[in-house]
C-alpha atoms as a PDB file:
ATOM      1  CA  UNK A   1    -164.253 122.224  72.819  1.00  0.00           C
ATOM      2  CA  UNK A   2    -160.704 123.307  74.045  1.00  0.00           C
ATOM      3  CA  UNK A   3    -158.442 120.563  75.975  1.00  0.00           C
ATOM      4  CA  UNK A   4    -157.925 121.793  79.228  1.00  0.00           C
ATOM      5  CA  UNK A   5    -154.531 121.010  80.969  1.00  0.00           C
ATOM      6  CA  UNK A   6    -155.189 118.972  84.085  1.00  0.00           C
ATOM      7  CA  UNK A   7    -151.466 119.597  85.212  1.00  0.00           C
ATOM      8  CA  UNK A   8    -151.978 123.090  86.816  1.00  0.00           C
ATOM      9  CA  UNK A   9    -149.917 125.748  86.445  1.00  0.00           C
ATOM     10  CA  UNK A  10    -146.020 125.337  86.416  1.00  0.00           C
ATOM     11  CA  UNK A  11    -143.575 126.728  88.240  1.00  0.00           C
ATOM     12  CA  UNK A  12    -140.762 128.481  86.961  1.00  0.00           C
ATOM     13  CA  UNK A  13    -137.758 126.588  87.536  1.00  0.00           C
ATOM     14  CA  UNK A  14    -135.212 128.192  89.756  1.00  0.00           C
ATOM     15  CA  UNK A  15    -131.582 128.015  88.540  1.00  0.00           C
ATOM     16  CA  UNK A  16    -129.367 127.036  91.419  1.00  0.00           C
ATOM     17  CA  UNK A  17    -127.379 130.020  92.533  1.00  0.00           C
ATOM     18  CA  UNK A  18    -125.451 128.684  95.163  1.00  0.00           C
ATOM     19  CA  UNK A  19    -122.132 127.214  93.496  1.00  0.00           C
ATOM     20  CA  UNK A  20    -121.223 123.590  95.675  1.00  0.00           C
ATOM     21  CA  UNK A  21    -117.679 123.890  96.601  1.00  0.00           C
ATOM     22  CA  UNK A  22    -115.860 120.804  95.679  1.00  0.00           C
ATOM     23  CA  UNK A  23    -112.744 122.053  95.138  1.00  0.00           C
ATOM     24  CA  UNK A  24    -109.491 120.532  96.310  1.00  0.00           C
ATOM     25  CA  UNK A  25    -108.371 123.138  98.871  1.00  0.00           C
ATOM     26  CA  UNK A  26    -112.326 122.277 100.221  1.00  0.00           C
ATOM     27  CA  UNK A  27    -111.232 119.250 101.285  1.00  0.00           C
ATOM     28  CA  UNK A  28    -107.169 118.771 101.755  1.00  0.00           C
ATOM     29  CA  UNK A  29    -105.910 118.356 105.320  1.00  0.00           C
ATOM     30  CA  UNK A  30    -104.108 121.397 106.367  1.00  0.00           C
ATOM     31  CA  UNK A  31    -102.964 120.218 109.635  1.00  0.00           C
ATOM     32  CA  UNK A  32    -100.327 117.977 108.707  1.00  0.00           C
ATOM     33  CA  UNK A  33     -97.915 115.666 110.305  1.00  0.00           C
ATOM     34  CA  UNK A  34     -94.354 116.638 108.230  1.00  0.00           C
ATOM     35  CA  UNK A  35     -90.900 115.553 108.515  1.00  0.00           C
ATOM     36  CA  UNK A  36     -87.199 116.493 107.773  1.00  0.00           C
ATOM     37  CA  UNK A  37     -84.382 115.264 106.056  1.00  0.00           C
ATOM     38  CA  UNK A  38     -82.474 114.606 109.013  1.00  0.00           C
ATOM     39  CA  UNK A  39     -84.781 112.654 111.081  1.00  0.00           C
ATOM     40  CA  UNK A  40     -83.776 108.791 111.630  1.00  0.00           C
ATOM     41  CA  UNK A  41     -86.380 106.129 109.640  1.00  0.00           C
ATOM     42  CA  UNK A  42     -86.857 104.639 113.402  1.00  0.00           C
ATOM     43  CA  UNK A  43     -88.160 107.903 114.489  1.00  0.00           C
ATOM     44  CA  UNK A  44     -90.141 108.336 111.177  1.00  0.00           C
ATOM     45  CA  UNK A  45     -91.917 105.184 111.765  1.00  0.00           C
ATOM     46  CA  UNK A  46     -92.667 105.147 115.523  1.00  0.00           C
ATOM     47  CA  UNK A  47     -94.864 108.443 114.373  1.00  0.00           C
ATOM     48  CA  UNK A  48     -96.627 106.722 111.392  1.00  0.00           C
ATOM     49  CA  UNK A  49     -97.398 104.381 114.080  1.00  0.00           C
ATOM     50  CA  UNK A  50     -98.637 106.918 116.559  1.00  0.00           C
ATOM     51  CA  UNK A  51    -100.858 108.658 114.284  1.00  0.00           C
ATOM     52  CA  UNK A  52    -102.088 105.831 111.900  1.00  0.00           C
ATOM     53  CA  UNK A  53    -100.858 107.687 108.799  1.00  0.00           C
ATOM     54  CA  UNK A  54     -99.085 105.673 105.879  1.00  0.00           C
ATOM     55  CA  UNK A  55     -96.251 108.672 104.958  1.00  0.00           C
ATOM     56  CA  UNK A  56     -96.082 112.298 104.804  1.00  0.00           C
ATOM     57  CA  UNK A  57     -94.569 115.542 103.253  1.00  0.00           C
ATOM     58  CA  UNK A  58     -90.939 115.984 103.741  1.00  0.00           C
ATOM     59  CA  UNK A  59     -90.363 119.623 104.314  1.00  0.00           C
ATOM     60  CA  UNK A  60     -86.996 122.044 104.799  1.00  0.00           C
ATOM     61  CA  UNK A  61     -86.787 125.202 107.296  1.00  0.00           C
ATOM     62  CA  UNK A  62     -89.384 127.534 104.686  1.00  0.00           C
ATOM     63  CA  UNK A  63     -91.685 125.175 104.615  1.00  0.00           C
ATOM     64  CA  UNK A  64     -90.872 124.148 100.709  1.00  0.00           C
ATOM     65  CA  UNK A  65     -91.628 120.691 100.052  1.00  0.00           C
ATOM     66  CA  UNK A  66     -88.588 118.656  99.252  1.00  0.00           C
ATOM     67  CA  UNK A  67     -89.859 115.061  99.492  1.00  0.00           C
ATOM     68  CA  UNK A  68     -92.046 112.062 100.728  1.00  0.00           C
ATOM     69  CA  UNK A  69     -91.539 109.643 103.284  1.00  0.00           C
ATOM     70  CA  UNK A  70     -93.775 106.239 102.650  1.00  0.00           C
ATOM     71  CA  UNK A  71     -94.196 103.509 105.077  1.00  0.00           C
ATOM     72  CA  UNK A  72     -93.120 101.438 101.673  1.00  0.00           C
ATOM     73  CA  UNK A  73     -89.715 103.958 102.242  1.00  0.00           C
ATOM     74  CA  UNK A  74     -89.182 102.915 105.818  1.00  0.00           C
ATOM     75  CA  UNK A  75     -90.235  99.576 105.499  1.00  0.00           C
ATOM     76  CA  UNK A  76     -87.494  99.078 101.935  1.00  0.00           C
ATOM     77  CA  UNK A  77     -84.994 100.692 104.442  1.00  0.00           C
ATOM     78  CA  UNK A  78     -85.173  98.241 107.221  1.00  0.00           C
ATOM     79  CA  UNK A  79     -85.394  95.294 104.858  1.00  0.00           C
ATOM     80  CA  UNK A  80     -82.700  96.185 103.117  1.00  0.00           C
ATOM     81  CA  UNK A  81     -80.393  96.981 106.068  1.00  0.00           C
ATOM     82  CA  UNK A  82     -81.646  93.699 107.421  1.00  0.00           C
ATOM     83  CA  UNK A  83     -80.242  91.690 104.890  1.00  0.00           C
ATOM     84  CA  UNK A  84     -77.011  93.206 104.511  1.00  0.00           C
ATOM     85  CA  UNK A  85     -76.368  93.235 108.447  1.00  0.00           C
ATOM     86  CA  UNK A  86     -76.253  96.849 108.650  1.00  0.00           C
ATOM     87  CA  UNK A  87     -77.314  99.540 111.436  1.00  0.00           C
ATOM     88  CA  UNK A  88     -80.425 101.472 111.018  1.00  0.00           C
ATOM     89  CA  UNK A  89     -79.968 103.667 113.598  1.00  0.00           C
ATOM     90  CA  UNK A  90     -77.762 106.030 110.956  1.00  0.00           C
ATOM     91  CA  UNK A  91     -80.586 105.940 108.312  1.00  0.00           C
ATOM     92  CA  UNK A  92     -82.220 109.268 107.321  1.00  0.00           C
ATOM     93  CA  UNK A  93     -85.233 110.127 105.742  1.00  0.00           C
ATOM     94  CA  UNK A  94     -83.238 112.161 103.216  1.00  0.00           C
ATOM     95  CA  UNK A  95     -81.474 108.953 102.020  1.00  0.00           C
ATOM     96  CA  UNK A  96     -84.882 107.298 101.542  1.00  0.00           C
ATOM     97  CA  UNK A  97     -87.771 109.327 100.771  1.00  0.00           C
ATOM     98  CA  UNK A  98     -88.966 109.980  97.138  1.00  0.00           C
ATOM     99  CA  UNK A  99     -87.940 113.440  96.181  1.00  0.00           C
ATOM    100  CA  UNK A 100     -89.997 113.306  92.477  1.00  0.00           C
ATOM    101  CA  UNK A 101     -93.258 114.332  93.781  1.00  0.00           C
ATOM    102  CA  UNK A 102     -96.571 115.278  92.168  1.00  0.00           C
ATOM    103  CA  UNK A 103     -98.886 117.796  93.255  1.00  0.00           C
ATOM    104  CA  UNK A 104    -101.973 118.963  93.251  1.00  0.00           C
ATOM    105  CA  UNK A 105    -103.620 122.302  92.355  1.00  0.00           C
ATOM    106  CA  UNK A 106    -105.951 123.250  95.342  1.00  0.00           C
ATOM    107  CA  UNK A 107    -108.555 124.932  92.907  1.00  0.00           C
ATOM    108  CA  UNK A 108    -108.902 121.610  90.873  1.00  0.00           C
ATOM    109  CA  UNK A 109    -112.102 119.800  91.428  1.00  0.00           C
ATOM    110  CA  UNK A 110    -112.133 116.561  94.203  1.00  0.00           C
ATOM    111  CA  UNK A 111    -113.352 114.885  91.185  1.00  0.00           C
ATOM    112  CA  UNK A 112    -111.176 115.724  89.116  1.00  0.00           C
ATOM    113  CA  UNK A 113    -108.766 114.757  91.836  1.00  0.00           C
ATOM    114  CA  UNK A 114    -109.995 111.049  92.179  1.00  0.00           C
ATOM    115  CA  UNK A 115    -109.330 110.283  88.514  1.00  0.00           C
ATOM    116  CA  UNK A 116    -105.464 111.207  89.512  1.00  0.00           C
ATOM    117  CA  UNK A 117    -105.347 108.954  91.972  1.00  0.00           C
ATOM    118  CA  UNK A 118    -106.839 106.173  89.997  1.00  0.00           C
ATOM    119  CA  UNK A 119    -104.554 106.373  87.255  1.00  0.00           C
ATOM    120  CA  UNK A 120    -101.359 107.444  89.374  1.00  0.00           C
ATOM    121  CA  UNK A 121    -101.842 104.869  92.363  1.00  0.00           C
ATOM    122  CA  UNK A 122    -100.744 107.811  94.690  1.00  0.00           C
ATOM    123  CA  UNK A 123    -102.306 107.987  98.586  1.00  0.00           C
ATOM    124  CA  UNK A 124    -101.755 111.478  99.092  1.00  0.00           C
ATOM    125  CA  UNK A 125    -100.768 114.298  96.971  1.00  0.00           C
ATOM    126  CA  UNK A 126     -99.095 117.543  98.271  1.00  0.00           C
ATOM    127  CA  UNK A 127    -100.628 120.854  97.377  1.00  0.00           C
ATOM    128  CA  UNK A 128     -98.700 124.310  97.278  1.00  0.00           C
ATOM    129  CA  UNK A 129     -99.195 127.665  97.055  1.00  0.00           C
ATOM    130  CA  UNK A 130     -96.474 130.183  95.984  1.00  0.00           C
ATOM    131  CA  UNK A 131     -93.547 127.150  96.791  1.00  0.00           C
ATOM    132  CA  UNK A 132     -95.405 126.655 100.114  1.00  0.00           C
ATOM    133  CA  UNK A 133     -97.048 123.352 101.617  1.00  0.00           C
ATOM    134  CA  UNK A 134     -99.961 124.409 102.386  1.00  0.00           C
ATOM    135  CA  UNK A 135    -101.807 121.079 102.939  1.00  0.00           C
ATOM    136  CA  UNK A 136    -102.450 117.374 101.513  1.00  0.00           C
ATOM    137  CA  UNK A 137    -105.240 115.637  99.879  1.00  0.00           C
ATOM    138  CA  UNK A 138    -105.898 111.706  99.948  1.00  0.00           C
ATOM    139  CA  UNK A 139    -107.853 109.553  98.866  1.00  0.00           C
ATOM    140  CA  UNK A 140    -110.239 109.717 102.180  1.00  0.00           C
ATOM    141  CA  UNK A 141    -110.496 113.194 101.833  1.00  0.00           C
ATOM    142  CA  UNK A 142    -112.138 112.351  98.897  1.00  0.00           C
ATOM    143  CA  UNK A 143    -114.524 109.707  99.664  1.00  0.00           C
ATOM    144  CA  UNK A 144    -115.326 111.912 102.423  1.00  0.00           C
ATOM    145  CA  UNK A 145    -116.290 114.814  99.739  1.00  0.00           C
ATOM    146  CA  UNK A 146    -118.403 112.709  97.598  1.00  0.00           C
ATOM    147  CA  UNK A 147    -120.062 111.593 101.102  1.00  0.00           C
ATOM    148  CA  UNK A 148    -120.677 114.907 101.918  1.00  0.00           C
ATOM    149  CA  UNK A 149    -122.546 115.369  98.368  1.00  0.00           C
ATOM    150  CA  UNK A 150    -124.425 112.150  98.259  1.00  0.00           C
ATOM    151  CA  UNK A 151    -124.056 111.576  94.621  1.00  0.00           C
ATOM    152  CA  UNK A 152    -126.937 114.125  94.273  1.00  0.00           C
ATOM    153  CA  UNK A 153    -124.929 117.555  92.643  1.00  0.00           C
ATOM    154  CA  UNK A 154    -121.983 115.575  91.170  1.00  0.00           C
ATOM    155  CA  UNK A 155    -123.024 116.796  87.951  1.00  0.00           C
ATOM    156  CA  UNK A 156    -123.860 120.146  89.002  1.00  0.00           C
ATOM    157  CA  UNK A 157    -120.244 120.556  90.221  1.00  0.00           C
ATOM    158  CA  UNK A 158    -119.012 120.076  86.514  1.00  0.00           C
ATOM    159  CA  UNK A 159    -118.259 123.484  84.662  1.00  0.00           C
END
């Protein structure tokens, strides 16, 4: 007597044919607050303030990203001018923002992207296309990407 299979019959599993998008440029802010070199730090900070952001891209006339202005920057400025009895009213961003600044590529996975910021201890990272800012991804953006996925299709993201 045969052994009958009390399972039914199986489905073929489908192979997922919609690729997740979890790249970068998925998930960067493209609508960003930017500065210049000649704006004062007072100035710099009142809008930090305004729109609860912690720093932002530095950019010249073309849009090419030159620096990056930190609240840390502002806040080393006005301590420092404090101490030594000076004016801030003179103070620049161009005299205090960080001009070595790492990017990100926009096609590299959010993932991907988190491990950067764990091991750089960035906020934010600037992304460009052809010498262009083109937007900014932070850390929220990517907490909001992995909320957006759920944990579920992590692994299905990976190539």
């Amino acid at each position: 007597m045969a052994i009958k299979s009390f399972q039914g019959s199986r489905k073929q599993q489908q192979k997922v044919t919609e690729q997740l998008s979890c790249r970068v440029c998925d998930y960067m802010t493209r609508d960003l607050i930017t500065f210049r070199t000649d704006q004062k730090i007072f100035e710099v900070v009142e809008i930090l303030i305004k729109h609860k952001i912690s720093g932002g891209p530095v950019v010249n006339e073309h849009n090419e990203l030159v620096g990056i202005i930190s609240e840390g920057d502002c806040l080393k400025q006005i301590s420092d001018n404090r101490y030594y009895n000076m004016p801030v009213e003179k103070d620049t961003v161009g005299e205090r923002m960080m001009t070595n600044v790492d990017t990100l590529d926009g096609n590299m996975n959010v993932f991907d992207a988190a491990r950067i910021f764990l091991e750089s201890k960035h906020r934010r990272f600037p992304i460009l296309e052809n010498g262009k800012l083109v937007g900014q991804i932070s850390q929220k953006d990517v907490l909001k990407a992995a909320l957006e996925m759920k944990g579920e299709n992590w692994n299905s993201t990976i190539k």
